[in-house]
C-alpha atoms as a PDB file:
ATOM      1  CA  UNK A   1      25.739 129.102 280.241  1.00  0.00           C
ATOM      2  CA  UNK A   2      26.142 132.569 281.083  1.00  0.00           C
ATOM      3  CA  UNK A   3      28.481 135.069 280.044  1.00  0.00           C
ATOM      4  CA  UNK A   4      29.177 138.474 281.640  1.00  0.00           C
ATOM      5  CA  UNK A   5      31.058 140.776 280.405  1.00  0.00           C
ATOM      6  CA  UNK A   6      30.725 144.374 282.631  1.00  0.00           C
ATOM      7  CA  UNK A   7      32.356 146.467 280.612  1.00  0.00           C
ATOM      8  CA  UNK A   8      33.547 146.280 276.802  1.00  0.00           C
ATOM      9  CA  UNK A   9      36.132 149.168 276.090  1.00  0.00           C
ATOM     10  CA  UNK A  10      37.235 149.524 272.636  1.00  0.00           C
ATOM     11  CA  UNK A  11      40.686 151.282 272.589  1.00  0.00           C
ATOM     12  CA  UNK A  12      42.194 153.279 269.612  1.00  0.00           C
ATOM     13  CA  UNK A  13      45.819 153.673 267.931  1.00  0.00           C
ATOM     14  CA  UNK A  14      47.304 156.048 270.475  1.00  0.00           C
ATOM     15  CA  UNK A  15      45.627 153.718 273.327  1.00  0.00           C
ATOM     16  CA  UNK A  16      42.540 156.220 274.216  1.00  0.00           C
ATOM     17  CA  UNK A  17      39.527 155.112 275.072  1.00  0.00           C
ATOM     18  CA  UNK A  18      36.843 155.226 272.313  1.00  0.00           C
ATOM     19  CA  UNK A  19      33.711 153.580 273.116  1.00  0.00           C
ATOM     20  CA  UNK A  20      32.847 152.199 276.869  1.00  0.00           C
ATOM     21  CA  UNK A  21      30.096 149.537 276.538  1.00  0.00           C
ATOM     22  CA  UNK A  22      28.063 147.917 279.474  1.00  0.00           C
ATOM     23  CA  UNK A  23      27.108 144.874 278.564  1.00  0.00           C
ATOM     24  CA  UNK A  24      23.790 143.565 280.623  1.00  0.00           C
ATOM     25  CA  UNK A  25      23.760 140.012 280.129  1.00  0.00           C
ATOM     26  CA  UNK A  26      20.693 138.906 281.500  1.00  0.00           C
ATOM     27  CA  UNK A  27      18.765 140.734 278.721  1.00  0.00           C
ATOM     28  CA  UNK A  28      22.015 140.691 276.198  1.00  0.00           C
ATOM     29  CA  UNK A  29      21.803 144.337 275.643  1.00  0.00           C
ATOM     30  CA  UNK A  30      24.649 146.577 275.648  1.00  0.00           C
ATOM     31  CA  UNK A  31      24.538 150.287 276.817  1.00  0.00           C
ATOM     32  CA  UNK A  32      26.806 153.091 275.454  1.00  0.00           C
ATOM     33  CA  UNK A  33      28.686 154.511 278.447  1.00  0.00           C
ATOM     34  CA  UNK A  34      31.014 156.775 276.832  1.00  0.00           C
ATOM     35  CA  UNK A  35      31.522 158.037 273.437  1.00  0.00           C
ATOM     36  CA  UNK A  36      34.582 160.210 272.170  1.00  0.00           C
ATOM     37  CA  UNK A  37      33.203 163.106 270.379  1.00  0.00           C
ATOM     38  CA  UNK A  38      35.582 164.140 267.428  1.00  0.00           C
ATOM     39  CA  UNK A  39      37.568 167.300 268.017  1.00  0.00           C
ATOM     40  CA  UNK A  40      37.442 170.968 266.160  1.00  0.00           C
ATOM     41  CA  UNK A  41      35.566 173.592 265.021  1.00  0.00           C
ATOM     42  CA  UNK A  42      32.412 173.255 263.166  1.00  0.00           C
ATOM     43  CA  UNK A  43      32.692 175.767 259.875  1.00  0.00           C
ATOM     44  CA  UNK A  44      29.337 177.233 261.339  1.00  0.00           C
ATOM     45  CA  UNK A  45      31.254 177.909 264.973  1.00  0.00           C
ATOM     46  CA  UNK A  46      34.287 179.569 262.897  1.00  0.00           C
ATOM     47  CA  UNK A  47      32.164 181.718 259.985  1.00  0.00           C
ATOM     48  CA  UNK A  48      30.539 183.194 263.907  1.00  0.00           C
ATOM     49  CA  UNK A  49      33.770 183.803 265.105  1.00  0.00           C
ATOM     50  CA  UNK A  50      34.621 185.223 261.682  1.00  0.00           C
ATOM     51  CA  UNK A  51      31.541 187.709 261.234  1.00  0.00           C
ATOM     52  CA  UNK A  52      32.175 189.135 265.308  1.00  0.00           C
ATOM     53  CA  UNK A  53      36.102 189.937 264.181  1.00  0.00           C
ATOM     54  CA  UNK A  54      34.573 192.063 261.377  1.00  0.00           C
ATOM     55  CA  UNK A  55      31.919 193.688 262.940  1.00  0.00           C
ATOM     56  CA  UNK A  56      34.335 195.002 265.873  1.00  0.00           C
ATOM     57  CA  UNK A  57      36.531 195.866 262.498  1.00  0.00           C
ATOM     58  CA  UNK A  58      34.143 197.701 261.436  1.00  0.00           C
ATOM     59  CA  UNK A  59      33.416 199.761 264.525  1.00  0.00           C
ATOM     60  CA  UNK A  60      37.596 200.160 265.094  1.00  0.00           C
ATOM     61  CA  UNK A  61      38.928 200.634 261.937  1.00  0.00           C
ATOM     62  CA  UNK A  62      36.599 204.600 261.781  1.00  0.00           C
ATOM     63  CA  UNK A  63      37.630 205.894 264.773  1.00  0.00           C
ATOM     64  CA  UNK A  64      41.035 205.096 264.293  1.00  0.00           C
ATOM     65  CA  UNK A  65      41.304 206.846 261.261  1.00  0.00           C
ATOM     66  CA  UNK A  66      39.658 209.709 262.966  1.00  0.00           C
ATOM     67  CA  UNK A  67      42.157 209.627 265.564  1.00  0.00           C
ATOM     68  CA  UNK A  68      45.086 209.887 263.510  1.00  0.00           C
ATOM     69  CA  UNK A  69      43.615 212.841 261.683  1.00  0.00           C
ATOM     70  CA  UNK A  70      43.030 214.838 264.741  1.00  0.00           C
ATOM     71  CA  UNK A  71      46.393 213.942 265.698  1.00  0.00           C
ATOM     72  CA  UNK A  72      47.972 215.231 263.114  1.00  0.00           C
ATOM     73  CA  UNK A  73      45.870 218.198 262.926  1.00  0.00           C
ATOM     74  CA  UNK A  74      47.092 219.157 266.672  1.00  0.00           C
ATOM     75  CA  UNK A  75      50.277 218.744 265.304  1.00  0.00           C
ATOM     76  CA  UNK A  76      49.842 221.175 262.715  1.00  0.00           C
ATOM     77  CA  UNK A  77      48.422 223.190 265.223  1.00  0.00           C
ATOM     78  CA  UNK A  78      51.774 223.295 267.323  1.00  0.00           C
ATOM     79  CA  UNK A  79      53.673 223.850 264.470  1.00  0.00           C
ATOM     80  CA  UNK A  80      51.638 226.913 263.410  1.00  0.00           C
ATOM     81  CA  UNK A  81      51.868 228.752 266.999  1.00  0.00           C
ATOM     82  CA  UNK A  82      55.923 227.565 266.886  1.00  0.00           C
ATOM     83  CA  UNK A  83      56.426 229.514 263.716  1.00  0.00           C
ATOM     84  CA  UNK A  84      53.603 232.528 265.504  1.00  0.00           C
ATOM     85  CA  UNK A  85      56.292 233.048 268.538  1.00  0.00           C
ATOM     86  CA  UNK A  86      58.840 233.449 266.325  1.00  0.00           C
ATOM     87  CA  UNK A  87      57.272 235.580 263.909  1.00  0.00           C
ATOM     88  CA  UNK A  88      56.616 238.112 267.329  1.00  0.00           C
ATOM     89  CA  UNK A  89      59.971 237.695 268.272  1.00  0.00           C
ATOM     90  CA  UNK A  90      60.988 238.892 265.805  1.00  0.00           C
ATOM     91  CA  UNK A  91      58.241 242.013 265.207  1.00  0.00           C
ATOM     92  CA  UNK A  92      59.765 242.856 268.899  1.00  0.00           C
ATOM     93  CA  UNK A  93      63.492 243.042 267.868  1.00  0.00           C
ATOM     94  CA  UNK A  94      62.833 244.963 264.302  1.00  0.00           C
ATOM     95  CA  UNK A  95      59.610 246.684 264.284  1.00  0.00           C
ATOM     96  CA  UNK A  96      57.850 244.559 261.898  1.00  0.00           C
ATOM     97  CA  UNK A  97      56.916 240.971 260.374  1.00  0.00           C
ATOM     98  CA  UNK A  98      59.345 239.708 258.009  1.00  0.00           C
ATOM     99  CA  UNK A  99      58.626 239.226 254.487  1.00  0.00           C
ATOM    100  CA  UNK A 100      56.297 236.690 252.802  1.00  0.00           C
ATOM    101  CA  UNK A 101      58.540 233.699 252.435  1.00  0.00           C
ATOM    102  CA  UNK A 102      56.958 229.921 251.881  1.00  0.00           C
ATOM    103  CA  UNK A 103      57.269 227.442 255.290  1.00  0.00           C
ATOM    104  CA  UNK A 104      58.327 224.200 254.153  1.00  0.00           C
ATOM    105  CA  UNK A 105      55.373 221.704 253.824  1.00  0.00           C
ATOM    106  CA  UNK A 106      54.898 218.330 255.126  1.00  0.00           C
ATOM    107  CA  UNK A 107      52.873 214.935 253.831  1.00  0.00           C
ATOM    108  CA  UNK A 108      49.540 216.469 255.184  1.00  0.00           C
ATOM    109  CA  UNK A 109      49.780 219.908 255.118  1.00  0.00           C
ATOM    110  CA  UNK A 110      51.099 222.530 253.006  1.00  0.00           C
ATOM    111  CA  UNK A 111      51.792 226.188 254.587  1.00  0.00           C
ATOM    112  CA  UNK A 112      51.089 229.850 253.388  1.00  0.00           C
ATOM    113  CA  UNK A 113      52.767 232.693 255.116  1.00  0.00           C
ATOM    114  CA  UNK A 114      51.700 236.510 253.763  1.00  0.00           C
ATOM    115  CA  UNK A 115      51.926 239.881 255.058  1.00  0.00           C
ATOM    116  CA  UNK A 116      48.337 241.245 254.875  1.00  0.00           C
ATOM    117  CA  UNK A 117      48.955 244.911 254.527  1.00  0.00           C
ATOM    118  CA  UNK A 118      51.924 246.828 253.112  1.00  0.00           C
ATOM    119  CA  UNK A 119      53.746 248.312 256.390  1.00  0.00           C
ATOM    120  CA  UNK A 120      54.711 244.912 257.716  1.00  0.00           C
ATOM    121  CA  UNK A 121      52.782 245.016 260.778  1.00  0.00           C
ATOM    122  CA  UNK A 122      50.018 242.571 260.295  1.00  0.00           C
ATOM    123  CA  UNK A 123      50.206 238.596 259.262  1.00  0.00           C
ATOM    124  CA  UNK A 124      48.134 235.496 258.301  1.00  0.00           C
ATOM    125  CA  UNK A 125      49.783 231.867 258.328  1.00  0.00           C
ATOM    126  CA  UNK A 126      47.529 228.754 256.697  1.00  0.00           C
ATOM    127  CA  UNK A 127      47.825 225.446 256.675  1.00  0.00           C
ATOM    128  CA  UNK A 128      45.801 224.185 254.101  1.00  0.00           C
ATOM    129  CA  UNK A 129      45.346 220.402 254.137  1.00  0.00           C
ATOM    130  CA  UNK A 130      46.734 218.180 250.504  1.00  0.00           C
ATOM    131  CA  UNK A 131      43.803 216.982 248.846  1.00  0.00           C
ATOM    132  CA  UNK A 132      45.733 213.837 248.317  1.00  0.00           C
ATOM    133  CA  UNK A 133      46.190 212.683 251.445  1.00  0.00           C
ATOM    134  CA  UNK A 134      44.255 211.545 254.476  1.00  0.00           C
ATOM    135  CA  UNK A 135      44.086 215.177 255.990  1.00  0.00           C
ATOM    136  CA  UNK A 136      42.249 216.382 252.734  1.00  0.00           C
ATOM    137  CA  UNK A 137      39.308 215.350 254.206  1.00  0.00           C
ATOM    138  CA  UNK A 138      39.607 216.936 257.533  1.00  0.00           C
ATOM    139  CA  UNK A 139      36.288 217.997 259.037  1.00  0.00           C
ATOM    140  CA  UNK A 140      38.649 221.439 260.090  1.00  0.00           C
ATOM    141  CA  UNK A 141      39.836 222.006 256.452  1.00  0.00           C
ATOM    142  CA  UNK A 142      42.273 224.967 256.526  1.00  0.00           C
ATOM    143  CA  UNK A 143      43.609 226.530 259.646  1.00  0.00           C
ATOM    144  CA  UNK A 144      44.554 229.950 260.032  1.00  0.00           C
ATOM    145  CA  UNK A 145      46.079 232.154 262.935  1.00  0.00           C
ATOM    146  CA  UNK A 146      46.627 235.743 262.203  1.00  0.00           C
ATOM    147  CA  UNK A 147      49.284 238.765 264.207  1.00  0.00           C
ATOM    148  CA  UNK A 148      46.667 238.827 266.818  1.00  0.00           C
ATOM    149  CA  UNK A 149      46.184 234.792 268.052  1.00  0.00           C
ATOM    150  CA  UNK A 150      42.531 234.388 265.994  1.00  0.00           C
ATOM    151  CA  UNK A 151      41.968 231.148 264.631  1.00  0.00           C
ATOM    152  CA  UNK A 152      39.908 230.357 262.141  1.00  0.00           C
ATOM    153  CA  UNK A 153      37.603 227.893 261.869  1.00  0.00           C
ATOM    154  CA  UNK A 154      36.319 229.166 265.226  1.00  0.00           C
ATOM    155  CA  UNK A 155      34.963 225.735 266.528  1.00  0.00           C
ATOM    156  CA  UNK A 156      35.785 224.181 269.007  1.00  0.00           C
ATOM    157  CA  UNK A 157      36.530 220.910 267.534  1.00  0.00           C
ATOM    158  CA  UNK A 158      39.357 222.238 265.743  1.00  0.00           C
ATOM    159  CA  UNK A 159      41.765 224.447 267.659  1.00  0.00           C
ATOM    160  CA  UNK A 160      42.274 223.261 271.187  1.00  0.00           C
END
């Protein structure tokens, strides 16, 4: 007697097929079909995924930093041709610079105002980066401007 059975499925808990089976049975063999392959991540796929996040971390997390520096040094910047304008207004409504008198500092910068000779007509302002913070390491270091709009350091880089 003879007994075919085409197909054999083998169905799980939440009624999903498993395992499909043919079943030949002239030579009573039986041929996988179908196979479920478990689910999820090998830890070799995730440790991949893992090393690519920190390599593009590692190329980010610089230039960010550098961003935020030269940021805050155009900031500074601003802030030291703000304080330049009024300084010549008011050399144009008195005749001369007004007396050495500290500008109030900030997280990244503190700020030196002096008269550089004794008739009040010529000035140098500074901001001089805190050692202590992120700006202390500032490729720019301190930034001057003086009665007559020269900035020092003279690159390029750091006065815009």
């Amino acid at each position: 007697m003879t007994f075919i059975v085409p197909y054999l499925i083998l169905i799980t808990k939440n009624w999903e097929a498993e395992i499909v089976l043919h079943f030949n049975a002239n030579n009573n063999n039986a041929v996988v079909l179908l196979k479920k392959q478990p689910q999820g991540f090998t830890i070799i796929e995730l440790m991949i995924v893992v090393a690519i996040i920190g390599i593009l971390f590692a190329i980010a997390l610089p230039n960010y930093f550098q961003s935020v520096q030269e940021s805050r040094r155009v900031d500074v910047q601003q802030f030291l041709l703000q304080q330049v304008a009024g300084l010549e207004r008011q050399y144009s409504r008195l005749g001369q610079y007004p007396n050495s008198n500290a500008i109030t500092a900030d997280d990244y910068y503190s700020f030196n105002y002096a008269l550089v000779d004794s008739d009040s007509s010529t000035f140098i302002l500074k901001a001089i980066p805190n050692g202590s913070s992120s700006q202390g390491s500032d490729k720019c270091g301190t930034l001057s401007i003086n009665h007559r709009g020269v900035t020092t350091p003279t690159s390029d880089d750091c006065w815009r």
